[in-house]
C-alpha atoms as a PDB file:
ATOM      1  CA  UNK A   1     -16.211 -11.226   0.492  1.00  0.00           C
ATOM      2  CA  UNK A   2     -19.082  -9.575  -1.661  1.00  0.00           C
ATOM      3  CA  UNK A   3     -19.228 -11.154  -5.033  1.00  0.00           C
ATOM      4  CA  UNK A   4     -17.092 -10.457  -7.870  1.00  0.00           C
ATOM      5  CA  UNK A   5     -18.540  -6.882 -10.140  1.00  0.00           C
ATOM      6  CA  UNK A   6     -17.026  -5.213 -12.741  1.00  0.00           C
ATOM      7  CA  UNK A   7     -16.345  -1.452 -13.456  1.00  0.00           C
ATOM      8  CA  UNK A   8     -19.451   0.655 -14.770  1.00  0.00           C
ATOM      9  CA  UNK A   9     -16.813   3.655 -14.819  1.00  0.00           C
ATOM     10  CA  UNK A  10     -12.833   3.836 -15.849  1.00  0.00           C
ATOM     11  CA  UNK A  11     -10.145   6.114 -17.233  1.00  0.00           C
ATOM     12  CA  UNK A  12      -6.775   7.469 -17.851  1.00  0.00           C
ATOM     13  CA  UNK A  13      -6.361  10.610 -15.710  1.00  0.00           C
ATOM     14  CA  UNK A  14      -3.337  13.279 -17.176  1.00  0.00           C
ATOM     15  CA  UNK A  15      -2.497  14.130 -13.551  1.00  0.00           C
ATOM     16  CA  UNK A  16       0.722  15.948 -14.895  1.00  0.00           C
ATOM     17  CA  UNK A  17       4.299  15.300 -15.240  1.00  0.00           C
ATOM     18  CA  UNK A  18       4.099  12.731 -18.074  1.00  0.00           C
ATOM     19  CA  UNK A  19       1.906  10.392 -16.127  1.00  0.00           C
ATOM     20  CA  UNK A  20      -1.851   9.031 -16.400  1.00  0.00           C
ATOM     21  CA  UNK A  21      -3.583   6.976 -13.574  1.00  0.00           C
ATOM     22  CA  UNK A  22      -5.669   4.905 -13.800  1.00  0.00           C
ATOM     23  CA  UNK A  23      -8.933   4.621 -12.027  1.00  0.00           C
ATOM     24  CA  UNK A  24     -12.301   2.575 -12.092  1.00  0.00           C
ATOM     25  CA  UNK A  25     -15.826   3.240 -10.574  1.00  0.00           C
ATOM     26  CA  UNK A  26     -17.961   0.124  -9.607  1.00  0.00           C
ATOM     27  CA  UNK A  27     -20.961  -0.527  -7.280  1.00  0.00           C
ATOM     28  CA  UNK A  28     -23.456   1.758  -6.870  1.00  0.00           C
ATOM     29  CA  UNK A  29     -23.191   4.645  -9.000  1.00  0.00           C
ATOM     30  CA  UNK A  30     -25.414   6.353  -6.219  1.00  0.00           C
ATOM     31  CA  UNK A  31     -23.691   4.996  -3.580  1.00  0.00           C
ATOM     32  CA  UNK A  32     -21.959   6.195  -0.404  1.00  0.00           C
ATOM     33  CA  UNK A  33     -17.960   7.055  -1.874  1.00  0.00           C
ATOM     34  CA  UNK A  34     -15.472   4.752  -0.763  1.00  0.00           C
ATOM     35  CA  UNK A  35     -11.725   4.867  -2.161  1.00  0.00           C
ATOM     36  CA  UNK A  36      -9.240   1.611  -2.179  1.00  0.00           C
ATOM     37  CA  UNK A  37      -5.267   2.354  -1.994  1.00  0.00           C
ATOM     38  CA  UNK A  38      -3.233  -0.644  -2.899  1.00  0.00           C
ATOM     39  CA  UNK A  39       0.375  -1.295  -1.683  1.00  0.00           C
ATOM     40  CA  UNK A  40       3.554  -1.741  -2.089  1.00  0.00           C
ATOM     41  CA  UNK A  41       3.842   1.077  -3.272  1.00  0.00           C
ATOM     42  CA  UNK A  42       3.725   0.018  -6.623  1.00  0.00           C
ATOM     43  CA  UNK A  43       1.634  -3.432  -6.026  1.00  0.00           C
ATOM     44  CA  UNK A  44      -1.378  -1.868  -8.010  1.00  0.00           C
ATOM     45  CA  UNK A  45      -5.196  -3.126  -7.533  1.00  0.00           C
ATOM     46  CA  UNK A  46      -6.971  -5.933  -8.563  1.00  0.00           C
ATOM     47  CA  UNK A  47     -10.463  -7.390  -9.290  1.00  0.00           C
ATOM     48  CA  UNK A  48     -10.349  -8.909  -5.595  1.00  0.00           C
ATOM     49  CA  UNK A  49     -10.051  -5.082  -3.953  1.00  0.00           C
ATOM     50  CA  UNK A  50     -13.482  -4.230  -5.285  1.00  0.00           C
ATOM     51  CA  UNK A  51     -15.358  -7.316  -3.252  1.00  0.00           C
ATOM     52  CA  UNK A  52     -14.058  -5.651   0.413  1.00  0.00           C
ATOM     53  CA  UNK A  53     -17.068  -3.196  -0.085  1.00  0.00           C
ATOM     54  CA  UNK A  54     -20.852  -3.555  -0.403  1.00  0.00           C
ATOM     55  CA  UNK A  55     -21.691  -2.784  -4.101  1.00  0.00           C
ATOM     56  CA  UNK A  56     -25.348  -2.038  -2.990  1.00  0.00           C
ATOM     57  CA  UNK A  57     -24.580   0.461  -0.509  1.00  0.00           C
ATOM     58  CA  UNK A  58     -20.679   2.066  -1.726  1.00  0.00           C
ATOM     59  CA  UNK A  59     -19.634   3.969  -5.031  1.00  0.00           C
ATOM     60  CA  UNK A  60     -16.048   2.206  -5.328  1.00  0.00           C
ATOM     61  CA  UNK A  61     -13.160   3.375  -6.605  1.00  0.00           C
ATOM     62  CA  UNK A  62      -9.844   1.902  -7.401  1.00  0.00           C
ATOM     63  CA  UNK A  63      -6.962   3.512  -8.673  1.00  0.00           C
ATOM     64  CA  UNK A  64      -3.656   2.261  -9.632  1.00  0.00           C
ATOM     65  CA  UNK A  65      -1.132   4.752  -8.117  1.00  0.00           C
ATOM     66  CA  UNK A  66       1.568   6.228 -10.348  1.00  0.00           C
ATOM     67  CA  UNK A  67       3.946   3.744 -12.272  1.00  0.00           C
ATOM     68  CA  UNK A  68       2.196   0.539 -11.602  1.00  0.00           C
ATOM     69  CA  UNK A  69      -0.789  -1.745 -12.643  1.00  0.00           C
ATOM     70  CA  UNK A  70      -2.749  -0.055 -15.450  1.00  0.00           C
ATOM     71  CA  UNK A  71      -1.369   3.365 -14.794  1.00  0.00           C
ATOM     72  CA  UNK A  72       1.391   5.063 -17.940  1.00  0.00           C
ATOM     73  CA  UNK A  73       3.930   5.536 -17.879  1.00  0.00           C
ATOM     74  CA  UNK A  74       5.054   1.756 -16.610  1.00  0.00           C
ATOM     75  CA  UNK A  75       7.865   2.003 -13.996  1.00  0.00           C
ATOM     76  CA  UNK A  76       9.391  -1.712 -15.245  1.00  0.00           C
ATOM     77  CA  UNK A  77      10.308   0.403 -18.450  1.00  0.00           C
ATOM     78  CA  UNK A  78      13.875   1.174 -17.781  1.00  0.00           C
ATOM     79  CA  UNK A  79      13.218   4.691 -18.703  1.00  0.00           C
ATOM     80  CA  UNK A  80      10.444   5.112 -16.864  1.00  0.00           C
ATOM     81  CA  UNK A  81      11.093   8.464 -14.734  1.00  0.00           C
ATOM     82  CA  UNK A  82      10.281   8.029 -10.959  1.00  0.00           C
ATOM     83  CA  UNK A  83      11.488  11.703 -10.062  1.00  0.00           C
ATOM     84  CA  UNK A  84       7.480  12.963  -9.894  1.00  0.00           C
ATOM     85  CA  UNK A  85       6.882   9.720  -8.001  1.00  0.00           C
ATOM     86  CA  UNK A  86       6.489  10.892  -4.355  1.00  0.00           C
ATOM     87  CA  UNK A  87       3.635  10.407  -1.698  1.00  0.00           C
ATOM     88  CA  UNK A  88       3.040  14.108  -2.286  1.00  0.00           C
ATOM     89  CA  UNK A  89       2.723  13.933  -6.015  1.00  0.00           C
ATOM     90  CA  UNK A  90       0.092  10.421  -4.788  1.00  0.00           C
ATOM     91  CA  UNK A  91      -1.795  12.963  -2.502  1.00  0.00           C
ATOM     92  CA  UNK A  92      -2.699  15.517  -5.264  1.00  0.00           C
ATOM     93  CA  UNK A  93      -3.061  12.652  -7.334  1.00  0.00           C
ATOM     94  CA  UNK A  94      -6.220  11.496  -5.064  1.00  0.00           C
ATOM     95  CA  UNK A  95      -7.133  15.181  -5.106  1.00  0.00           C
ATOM     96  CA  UNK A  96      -7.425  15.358  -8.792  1.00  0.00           C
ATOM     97  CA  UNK A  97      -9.459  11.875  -9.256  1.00  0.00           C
ATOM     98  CA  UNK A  98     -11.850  12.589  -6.395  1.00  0.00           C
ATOM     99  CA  UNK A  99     -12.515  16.468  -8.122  1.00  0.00           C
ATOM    100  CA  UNK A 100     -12.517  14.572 -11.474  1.00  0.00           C
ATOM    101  CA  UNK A 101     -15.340  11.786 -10.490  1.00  0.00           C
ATOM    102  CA  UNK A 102     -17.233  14.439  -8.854  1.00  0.00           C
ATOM    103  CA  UNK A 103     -16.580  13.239  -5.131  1.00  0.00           C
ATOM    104  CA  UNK A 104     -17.701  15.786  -2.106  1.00  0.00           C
ATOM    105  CA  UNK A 105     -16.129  13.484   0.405  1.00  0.00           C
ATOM    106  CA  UNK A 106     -15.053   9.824   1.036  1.00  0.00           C
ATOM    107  CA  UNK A 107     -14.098   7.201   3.244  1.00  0.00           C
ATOM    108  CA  UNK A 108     -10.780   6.505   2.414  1.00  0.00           C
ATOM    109  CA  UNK A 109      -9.098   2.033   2.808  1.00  0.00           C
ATOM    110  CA  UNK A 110      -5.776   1.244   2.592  1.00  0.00           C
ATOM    111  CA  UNK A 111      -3.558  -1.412   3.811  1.00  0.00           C
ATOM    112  CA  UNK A 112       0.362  -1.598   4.698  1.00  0.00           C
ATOM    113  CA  UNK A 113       1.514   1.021   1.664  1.00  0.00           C
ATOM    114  CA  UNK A 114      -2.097   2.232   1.578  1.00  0.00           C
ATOM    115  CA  UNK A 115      -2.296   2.871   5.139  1.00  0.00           C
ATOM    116  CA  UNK A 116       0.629   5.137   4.525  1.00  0.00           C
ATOM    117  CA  UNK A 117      -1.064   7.239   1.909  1.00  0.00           C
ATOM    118  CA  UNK A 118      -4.537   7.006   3.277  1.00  0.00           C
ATOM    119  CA  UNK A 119      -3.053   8.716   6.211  1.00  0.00           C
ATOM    120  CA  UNK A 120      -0.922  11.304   4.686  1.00  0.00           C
ATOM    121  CA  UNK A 121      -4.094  12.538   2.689  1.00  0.00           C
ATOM    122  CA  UNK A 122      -6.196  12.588   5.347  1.00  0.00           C
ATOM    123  CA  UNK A 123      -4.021  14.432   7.357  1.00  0.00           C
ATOM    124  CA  UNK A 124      -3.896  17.138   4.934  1.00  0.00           C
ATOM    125  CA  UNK A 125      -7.567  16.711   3.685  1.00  0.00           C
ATOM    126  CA  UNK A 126      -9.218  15.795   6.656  1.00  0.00           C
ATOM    127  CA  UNK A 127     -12.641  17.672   5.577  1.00  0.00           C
ATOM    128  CA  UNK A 128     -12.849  15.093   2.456  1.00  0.00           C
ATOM    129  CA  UNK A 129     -12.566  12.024   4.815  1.00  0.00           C
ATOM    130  CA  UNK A 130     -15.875  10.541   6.321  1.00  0.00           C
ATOM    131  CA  UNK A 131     -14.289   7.410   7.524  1.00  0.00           C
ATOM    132  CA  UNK A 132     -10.903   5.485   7.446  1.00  0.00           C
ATOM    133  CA  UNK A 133     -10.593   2.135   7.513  1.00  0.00           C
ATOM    134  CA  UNK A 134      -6.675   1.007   7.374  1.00  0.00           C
ATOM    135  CA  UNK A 135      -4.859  -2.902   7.710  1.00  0.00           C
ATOM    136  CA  UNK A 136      -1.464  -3.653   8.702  1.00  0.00           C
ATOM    137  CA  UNK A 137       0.205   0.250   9.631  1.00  0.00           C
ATOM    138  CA  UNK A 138       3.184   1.061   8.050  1.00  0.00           C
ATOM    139  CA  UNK A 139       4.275   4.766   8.945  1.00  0.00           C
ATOM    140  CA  UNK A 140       7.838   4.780   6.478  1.00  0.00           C
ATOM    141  CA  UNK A 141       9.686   5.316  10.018  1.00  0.00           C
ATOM    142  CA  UNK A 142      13.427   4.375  10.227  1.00  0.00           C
ATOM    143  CA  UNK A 143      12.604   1.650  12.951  1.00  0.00           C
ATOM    144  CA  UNK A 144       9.982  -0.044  10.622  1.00  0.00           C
ATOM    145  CA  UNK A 145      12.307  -0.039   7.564  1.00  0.00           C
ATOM    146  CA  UNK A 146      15.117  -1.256   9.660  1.00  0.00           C
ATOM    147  CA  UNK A 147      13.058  -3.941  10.790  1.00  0.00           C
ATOM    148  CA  UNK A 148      12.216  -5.540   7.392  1.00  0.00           C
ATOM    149  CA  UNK A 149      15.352  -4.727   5.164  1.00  0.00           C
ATOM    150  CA  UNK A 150      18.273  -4.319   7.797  1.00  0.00           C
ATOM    151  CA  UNK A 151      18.087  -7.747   9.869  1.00  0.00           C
ATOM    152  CA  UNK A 152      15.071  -7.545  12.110  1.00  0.00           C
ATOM    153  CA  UNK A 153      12.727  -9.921  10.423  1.00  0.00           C
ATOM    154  CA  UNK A 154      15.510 -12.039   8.904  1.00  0.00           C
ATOM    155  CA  UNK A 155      16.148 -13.468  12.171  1.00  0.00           C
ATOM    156  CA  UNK A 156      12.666 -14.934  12.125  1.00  0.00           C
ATOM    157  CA  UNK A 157      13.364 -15.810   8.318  1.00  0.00           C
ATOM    158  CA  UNK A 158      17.076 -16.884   7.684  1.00  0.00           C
ATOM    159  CA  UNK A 159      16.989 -18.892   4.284  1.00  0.00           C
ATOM    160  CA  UNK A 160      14.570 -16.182   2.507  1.00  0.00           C
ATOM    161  CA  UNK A 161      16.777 -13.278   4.355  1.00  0.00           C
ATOM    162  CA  UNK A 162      19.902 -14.959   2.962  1.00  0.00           C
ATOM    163  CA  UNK A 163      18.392 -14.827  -0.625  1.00  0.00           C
ATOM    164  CA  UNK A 164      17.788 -11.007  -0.400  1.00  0.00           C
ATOM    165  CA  UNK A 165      20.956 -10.624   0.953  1.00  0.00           C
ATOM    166  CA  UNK A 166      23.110 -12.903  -1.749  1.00  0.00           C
ATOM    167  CA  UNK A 167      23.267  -9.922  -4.076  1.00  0.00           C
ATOM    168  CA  UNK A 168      24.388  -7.330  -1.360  1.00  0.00           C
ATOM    169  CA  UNK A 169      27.999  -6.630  -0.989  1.00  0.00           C
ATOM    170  CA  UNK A 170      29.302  -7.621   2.331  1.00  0.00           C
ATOM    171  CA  UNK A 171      28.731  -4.405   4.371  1.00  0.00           C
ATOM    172  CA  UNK A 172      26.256  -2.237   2.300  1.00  0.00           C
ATOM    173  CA  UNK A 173      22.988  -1.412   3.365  1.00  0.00           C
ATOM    174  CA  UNK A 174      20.539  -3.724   1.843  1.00  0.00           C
ATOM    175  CA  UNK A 175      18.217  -0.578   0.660  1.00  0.00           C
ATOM    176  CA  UNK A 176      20.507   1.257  -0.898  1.00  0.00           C
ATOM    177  CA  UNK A 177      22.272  -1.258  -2.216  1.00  0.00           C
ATOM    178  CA  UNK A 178      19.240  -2.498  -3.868  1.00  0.00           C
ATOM    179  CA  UNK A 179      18.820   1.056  -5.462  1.00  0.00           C
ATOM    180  CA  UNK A 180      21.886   0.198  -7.889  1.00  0.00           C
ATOM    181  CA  UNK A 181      20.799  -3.165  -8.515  1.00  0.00           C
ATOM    182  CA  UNK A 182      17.827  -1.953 -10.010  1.00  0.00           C
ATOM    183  CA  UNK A 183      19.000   0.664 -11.616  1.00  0.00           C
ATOM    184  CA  UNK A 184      21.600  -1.683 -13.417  1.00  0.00           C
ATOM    185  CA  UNK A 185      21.724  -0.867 -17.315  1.00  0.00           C
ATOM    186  CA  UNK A 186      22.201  -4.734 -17.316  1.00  0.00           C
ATOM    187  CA  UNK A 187      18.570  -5.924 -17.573  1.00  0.00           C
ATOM    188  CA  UNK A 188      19.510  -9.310 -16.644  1.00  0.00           C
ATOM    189  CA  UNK A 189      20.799  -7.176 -13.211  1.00  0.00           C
ATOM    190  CA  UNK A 190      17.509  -5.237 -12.692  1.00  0.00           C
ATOM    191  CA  UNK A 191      14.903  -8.367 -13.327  1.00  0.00           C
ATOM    192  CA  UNK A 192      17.317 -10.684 -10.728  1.00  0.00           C
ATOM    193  CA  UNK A 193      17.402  -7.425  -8.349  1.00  0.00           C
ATOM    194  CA  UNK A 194      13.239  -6.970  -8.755  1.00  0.00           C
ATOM    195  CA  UNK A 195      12.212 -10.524  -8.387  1.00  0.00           C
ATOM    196  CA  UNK A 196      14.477 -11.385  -5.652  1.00  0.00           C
ATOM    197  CA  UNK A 197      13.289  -7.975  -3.835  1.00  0.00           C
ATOM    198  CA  UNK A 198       9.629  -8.956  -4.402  1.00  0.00           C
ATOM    199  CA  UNK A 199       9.668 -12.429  -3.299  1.00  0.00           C
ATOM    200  CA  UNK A 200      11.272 -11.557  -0.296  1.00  0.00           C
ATOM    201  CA  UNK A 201       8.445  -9.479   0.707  1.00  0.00           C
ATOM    202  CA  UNK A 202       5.543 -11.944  -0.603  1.00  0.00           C
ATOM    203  CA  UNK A 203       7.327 -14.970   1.132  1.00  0.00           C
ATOM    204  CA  UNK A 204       7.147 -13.232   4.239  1.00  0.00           C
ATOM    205  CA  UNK A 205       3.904 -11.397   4.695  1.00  0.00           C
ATOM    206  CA  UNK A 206       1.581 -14.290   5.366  1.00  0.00           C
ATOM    207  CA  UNK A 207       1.103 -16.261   9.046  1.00  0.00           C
ATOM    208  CA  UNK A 208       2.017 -19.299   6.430  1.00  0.00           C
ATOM    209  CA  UNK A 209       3.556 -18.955   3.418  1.00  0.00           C
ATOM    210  CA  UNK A 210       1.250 -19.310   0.030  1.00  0.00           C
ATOM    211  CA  UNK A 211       2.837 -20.577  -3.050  1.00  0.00           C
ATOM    212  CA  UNK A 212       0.667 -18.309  -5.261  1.00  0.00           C
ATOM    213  CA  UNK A 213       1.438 -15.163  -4.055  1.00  0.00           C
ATOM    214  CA  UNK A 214       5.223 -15.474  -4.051  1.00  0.00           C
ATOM    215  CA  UNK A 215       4.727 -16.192  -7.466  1.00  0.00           C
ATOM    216  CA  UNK A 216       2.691 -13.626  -8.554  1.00  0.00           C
ATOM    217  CA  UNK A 217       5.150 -11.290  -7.112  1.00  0.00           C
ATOM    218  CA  UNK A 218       7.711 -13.053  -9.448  1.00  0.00           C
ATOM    219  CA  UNK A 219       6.446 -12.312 -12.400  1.00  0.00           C
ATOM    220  CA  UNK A 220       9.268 -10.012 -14.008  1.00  0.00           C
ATOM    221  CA  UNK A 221       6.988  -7.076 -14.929  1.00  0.00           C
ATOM    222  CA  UNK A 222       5.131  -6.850 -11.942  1.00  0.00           C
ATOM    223  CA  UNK A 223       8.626  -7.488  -9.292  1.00  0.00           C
ATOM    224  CA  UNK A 224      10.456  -4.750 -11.887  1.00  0.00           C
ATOM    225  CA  UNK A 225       7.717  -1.843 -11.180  1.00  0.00           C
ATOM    226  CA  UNK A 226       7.178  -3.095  -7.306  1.00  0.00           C
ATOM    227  CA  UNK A 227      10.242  -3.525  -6.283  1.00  0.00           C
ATOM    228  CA  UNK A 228      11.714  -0.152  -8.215  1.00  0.00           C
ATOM    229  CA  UNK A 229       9.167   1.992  -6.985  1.00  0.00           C
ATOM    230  CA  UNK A 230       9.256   0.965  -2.965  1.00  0.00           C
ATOM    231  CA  UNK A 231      12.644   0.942  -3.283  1.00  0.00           C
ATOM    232  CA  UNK A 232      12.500   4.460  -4.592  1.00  0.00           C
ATOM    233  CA  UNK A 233      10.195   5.751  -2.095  1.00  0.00           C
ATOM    234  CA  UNK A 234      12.374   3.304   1.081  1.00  0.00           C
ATOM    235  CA  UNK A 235      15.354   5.380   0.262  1.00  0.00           C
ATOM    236  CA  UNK A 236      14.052   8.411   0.430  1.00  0.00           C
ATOM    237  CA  UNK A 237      11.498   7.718   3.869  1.00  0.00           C
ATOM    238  CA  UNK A 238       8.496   8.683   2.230  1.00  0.00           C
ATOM    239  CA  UNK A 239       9.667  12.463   1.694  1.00  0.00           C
ATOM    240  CA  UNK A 240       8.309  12.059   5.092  1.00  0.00           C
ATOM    241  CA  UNK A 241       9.875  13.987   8.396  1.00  0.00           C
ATOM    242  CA  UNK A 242      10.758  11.142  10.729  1.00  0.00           C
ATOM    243  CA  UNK A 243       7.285  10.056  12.533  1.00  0.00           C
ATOM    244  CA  UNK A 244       5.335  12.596  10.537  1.00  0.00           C
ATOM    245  CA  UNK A 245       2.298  10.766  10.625  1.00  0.00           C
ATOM    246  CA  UNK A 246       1.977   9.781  13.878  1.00  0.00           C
ATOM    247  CA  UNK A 247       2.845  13.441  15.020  1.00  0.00           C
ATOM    248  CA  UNK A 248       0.369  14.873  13.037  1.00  0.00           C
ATOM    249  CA  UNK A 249      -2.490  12.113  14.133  1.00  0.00           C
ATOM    250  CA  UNK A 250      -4.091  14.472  16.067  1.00  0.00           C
ATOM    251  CA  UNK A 251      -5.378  16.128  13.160  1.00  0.00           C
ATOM    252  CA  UNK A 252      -7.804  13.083  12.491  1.00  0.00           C
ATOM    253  CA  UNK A 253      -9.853  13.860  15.034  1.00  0.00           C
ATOM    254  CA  UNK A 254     -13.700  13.603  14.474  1.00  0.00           C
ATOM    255  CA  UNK A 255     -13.011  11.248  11.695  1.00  0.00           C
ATOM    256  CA  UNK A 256     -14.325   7.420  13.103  1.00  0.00           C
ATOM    257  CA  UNK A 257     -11.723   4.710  11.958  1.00  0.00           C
ATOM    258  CA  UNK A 258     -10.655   1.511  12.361  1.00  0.00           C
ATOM    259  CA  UNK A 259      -7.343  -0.161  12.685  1.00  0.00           C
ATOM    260  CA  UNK A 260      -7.433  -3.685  11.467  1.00  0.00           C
ATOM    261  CA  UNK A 261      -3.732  -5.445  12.469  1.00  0.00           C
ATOM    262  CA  UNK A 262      -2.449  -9.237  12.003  1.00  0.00           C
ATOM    263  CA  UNK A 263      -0.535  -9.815  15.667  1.00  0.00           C
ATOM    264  CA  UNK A 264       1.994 -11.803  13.692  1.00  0.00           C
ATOM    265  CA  UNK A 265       2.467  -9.251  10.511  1.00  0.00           C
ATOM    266  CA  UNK A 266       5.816  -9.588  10.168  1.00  0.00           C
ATOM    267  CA  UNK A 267       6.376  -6.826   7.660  1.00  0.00           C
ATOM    268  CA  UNK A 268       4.760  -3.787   9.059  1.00  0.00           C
ATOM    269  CA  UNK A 269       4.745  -5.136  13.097  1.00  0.00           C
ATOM    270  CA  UNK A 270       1.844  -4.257  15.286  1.00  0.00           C
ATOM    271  CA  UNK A 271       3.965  -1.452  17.247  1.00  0.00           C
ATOM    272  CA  UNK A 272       3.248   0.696  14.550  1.00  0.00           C
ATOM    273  CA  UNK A 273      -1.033   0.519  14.618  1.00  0.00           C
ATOM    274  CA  UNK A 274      -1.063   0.641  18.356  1.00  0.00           C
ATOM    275  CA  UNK A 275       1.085   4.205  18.441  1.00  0.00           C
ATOM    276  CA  UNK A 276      -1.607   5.148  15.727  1.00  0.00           C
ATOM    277  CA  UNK A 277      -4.029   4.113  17.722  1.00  0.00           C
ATOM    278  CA  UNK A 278      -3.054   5.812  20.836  1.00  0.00           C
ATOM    279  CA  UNK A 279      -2.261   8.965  18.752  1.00  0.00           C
ATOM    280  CA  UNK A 280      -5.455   9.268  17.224  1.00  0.00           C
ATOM    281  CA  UNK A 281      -8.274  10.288  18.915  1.00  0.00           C
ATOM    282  CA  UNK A 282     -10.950   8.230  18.560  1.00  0.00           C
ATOM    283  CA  UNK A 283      -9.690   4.989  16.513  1.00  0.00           C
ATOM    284  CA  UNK A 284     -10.653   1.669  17.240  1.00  0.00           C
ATOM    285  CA  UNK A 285      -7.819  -0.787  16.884  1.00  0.00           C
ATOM    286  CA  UNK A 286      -8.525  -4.845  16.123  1.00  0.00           C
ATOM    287  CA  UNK A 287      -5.868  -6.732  17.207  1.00  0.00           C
ATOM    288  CA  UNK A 288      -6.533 -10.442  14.760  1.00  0.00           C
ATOM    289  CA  UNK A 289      -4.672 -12.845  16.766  1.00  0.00           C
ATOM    290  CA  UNK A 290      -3.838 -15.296  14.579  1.00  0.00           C
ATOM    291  CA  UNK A 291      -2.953 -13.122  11.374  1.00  0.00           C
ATOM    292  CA  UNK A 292       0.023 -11.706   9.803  1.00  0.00           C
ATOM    293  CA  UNK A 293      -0.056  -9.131   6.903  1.00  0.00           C
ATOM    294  CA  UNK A 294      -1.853 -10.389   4.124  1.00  0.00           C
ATOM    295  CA  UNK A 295      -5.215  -8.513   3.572  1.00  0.00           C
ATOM    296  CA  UNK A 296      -7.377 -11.779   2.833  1.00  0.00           C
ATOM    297  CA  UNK A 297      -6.356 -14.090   6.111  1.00  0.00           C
ATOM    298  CA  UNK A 298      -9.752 -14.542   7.439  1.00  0.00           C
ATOM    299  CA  UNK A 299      -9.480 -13.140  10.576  1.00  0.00           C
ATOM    300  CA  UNK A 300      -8.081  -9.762   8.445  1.00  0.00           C
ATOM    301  CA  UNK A 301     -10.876 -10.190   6.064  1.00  0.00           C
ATOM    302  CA  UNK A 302     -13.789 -10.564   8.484  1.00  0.00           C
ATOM    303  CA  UNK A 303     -12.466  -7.385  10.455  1.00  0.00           C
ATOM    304  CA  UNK A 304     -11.766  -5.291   7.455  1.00  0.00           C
ATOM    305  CA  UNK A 305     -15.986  -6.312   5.973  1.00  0.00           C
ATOM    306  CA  UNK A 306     -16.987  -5.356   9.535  1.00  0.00           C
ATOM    307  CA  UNK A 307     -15.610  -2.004   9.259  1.00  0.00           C
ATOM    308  CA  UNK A 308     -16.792  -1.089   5.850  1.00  0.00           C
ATOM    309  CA  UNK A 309     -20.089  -2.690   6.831  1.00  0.00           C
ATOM    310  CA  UNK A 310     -20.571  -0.633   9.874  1.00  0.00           C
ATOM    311  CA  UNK A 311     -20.084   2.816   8.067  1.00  0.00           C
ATOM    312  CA  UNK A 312     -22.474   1.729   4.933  1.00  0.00           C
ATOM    313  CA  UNK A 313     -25.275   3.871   6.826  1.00  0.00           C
END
């Protein structure tokens, strides 16, 4: 990756309904615009996100989307309101922070979550996007959800699947079910419910599990905000129709992309980037053979700097 830099640029943007996002500007301040979204949702951006991108050639921005990382209000606050949390109110969001730094258009990364939203703007936007570059495709279909939290990928994963599980009540849907857990006014309830949730996830979406990141995703306020906030989105698919995205693919036409996909990604499986890919005119899809979902496996990494090198010009 390109070495580590720090922000030149960052703020608190009042995007409306109580909340203020965060977002940074690093690189060059001259530079072509490029815009990161993180995953989860509610995983937030870090210091590594910034080093996918040339900071001779790129103007990049991060943002942490609404309720997580450095953004206000905190979702792991048990008050915090997630009603205005929807991947419309995320859309306008990008609206208002690309109008606010002063953006004409940009190429647009996201991976797993942030392939999700990166798509959903540009399929509304499409005259602000001059490239995309997405990793690991998740499209918030029933089939893809059903896969990861209703049995699919458990069979591939029994011990972690039966520790998700062990708080479910013998019959109810793991999603929903997980929706009252961490909701709980107990907060011993809600922190069990948000670390368990989040582990599960971070213990699965590597070719070989790493230590380090299913801890990370265990700290208590960083599992409470993740896991409440794709939870909240999971049980209500996105505020997506059913296979919105891919439906409405064709409306990325003209913009060059590049699909970046671990063969092995066991939480967002590679069905998913090759029925973008065949919906979408013009895409290039990598197939990494020997990669699952994590952005930095080097097969991943090398693809993903190859695609935001080849669009520097």
């Amino acid at each position: 990756m390109y070495p580590e830099i720090e922000p030149y640029d960052q703020g608190l943007l009042d995007v409306g309904d109580g909340n203020r996002v965060y977002w940074e500007v690093c690189g060059n301040p001259y530079g072509k615009p490029v815009v990161f979204l993180h995953g989860g949702p509610g995983g937030g951006c870090k210091p590594v996100h910034r080093r996918l991108f040339d900071p001779a050639v790129y103007r990049i921005v991060l943002l942490d989307q609404r309720g997580c990382g450095r953004s206000i209000p905190h979702a792991a606050e048990p008050d915090a309101d997630l009603s205005a949390n929807t991947t419309w109110h995320l859309v306008a969001d990008l609206e208002k922070v690309r109008e606010h730094l002063g953006v004409d258009r940009w190429q647009v990364s996201g991976g797993s979550w942030g392939s999700t939203l990166a798509l959903a703007y540009a399929e509304m936007y499409p005259e602000r996007v001059t490239e995309l570059v997405l990793r690991g495709v998740f499209t918030l279909r029933r089939k893809e959800l059903d896969w990861f939290y209703r049995g699919g990928a458990g069979m591939l994963f029994p011990e972690m699947w039966e520790r998700l599980t062990a708080l479910v009540p013998e019959g109810e849907d793991v999603i929903e079910a997980y929706g009252r857990l961490l909701n709980d006014p107990d907060p011993v309830v809600r922190e069990t419910a948000a670390v368990t949730w989040s582990v599960w996830e971070a213990s699965t979406v590597a070719l070989v599990e790493r230590p380090e990141l299913v801890a990370d995703f265990g700290q208590p306020r960083f599992a409470l905000a993740f896991a409440r906030i794709e939870n909240h989105y999971f049980r209500h698919a996105g505020w997506l129709e059913e296979g919105q995205l891919l439906r409405d693919a064709g409306k990325l036409a003209g913009i060059p992309g590049v699909i970046v996909q671990g063969r092995y990604d066991m939480a967002t499986p590679a069905t998913s980037a090759w029925e973008l890919h065949r919906a979408w005119p013009g895409s290039e899809l990598v197939m990494v053979p020997d990669a699952g979902h994590a952005f930095d496996e080097p097969g991943v990494l090398r693809a993903l700097l190859a695609a935001t090198d080849r669009f520097r010009a």
